[in-house]
Protein backbone atom coordinates (compact mmCIF):
# COMPACT_ATOMS: atom_id res chain seq x y z
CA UNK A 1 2.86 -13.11 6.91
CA UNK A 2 3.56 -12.11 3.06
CA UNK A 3 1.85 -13.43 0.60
CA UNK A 4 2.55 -13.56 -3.40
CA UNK A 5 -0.72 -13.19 -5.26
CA UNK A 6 -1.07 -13.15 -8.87
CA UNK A 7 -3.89 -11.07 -9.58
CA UNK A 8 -4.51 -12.85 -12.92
CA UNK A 9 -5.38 -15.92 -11.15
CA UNK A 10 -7.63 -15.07 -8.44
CA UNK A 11 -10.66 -17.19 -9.78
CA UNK A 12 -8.04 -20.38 -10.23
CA UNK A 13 -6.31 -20.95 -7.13
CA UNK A 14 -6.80 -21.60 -3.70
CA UNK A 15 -4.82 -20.28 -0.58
CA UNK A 16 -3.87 -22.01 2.65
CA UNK A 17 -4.16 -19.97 5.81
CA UNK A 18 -1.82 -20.96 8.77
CA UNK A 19 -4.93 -22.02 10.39
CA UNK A 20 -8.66 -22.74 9.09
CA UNK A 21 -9.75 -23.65 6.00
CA UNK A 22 -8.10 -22.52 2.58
CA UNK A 23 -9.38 -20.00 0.50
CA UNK A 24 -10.67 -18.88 -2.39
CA UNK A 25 -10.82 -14.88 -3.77
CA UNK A 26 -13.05 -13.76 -6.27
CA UNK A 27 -14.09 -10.39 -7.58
CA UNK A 28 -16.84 -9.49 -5.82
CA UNK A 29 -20.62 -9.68 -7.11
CA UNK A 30 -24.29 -8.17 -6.57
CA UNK A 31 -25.68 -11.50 -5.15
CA UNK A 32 -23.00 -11.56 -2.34
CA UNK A 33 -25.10 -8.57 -0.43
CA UNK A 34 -26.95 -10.92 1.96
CA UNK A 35 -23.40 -12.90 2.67
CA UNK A 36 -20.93 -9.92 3.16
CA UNK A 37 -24.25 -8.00 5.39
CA UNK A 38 -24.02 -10.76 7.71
CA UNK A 39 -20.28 -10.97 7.99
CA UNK A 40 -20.38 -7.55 8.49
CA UNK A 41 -22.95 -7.60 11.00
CA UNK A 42 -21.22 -10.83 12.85
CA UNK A 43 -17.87 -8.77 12.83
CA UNK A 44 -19.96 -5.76 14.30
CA UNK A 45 -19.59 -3.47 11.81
CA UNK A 46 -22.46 -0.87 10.84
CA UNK A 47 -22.92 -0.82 6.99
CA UNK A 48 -25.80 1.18 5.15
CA UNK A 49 -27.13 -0.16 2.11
CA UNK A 50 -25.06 2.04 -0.18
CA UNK A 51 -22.32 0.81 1.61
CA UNK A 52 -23.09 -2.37 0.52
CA UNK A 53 -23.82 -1.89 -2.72
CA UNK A 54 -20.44 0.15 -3.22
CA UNK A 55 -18.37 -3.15 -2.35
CA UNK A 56 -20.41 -5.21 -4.89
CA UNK A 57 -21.19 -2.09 -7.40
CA UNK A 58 -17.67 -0.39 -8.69
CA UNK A 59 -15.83 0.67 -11.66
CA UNK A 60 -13.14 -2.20 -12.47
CA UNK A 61 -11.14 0.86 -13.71
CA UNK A 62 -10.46 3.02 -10.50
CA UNK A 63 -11.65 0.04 -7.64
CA UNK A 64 -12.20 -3.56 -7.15
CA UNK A 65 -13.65 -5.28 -4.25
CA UNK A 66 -12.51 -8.94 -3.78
CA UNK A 67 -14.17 -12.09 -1.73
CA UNK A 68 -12.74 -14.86 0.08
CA UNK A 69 -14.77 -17.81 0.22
CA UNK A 70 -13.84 -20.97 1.71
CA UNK A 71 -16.09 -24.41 2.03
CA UNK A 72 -17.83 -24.01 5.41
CA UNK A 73 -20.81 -26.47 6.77
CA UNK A 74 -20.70 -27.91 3.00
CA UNK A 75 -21.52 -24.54 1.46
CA UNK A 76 -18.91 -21.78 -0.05
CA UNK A 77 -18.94 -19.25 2.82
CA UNK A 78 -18.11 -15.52 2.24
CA UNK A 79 -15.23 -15.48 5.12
CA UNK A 80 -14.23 -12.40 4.33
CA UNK A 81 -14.13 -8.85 2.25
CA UNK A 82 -11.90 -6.17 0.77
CA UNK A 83 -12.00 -2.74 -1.36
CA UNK A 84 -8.97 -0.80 -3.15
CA UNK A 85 -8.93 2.09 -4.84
CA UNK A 86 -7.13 1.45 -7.53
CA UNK A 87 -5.92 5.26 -8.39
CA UNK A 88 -4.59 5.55 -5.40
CA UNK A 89 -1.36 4.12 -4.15
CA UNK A 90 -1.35 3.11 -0.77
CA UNK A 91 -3.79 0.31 1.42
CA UNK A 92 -7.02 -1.42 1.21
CA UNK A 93 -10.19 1.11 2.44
CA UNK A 94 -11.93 -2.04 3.22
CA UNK A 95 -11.23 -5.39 4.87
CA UNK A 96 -13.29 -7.25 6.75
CA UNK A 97 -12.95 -11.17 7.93
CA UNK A 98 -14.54 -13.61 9.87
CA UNK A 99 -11.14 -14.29 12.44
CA UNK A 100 -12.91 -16.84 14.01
CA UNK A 101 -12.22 -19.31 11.03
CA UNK A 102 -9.50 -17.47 9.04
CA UNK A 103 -5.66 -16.78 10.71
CA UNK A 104 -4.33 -15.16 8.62
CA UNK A 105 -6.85 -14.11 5.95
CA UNK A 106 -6.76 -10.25 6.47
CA UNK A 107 -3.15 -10.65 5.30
CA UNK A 108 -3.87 -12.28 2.12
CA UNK A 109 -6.53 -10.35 1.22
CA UNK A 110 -4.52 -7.36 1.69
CA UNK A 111 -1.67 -8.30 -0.28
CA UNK A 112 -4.34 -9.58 -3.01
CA UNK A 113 -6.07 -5.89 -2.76
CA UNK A 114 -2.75 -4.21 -3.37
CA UNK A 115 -0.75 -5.92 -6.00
CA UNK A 116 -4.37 -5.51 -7.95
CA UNK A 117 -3.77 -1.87 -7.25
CA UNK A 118 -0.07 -2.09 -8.48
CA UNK A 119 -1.08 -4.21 -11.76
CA UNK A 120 -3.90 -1.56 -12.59
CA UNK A 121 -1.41 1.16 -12.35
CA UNK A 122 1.67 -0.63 -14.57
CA UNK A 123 -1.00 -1.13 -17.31
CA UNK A 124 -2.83 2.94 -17.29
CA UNK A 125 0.98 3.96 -17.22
């Protein structure tokens, strides 16, 4: 699935999924620690504490780290989690969602992650 994402409107829009609920992405924030351990750790994968605080914690001029959020049990859910480099060219170092609720999300969040990336790079050029 391809998605078109403009970057400058991530905290505006939502995005369907072909199945599950639609979603939001947002630039990810301190106080979303507890939420993206325990997708993490419901997904199975290991992450230290720096780890954590890396995805949350980063220079907006060489990497971003995006949410997804989407309104789950009548809360706004962290469903899911991504991290760019955005000096390199090339693919998300990070994405993690919860596939249980999300078809398609990993997609979206990718293409998100990387036309960031691409944006970053037309405006240091």
């Amino acid at each position: 699935m391809s998605h078109s994402i403009d970057t400058g409107a991530l905290l505006a829009r939502s995005y369907p999924l072909p199945s599950g609920p639609r979603v939001r992405l947002r630039l990810a924030r301190r106080s979303d620690i507890p939420a993206i351990r325990a997708l993490l750790e419901q997904r199975g994968v290991e992450a230290s504490e720096l780890a954590l605080s890396r995805l949350v914690r980063y220079d907006p001029w060489h990497r971003v780290s995006i949410c997804a959020t989407a309104p789950i049990g009548g809360t706004e859910a962290i469903v899911g989690v991504g991290a760019i480099e955005l000096t390199a060219e090339g693919e998300p170092d990070t994405i993690v969602v919860d596939e249980r609720l999300t078809d398609g999300l990993a997609d979206l969040l990718g293409a998100a992650l990387v036309q960031r990336a691409r944006a970053h790079s037309r405006r240091v050029a």
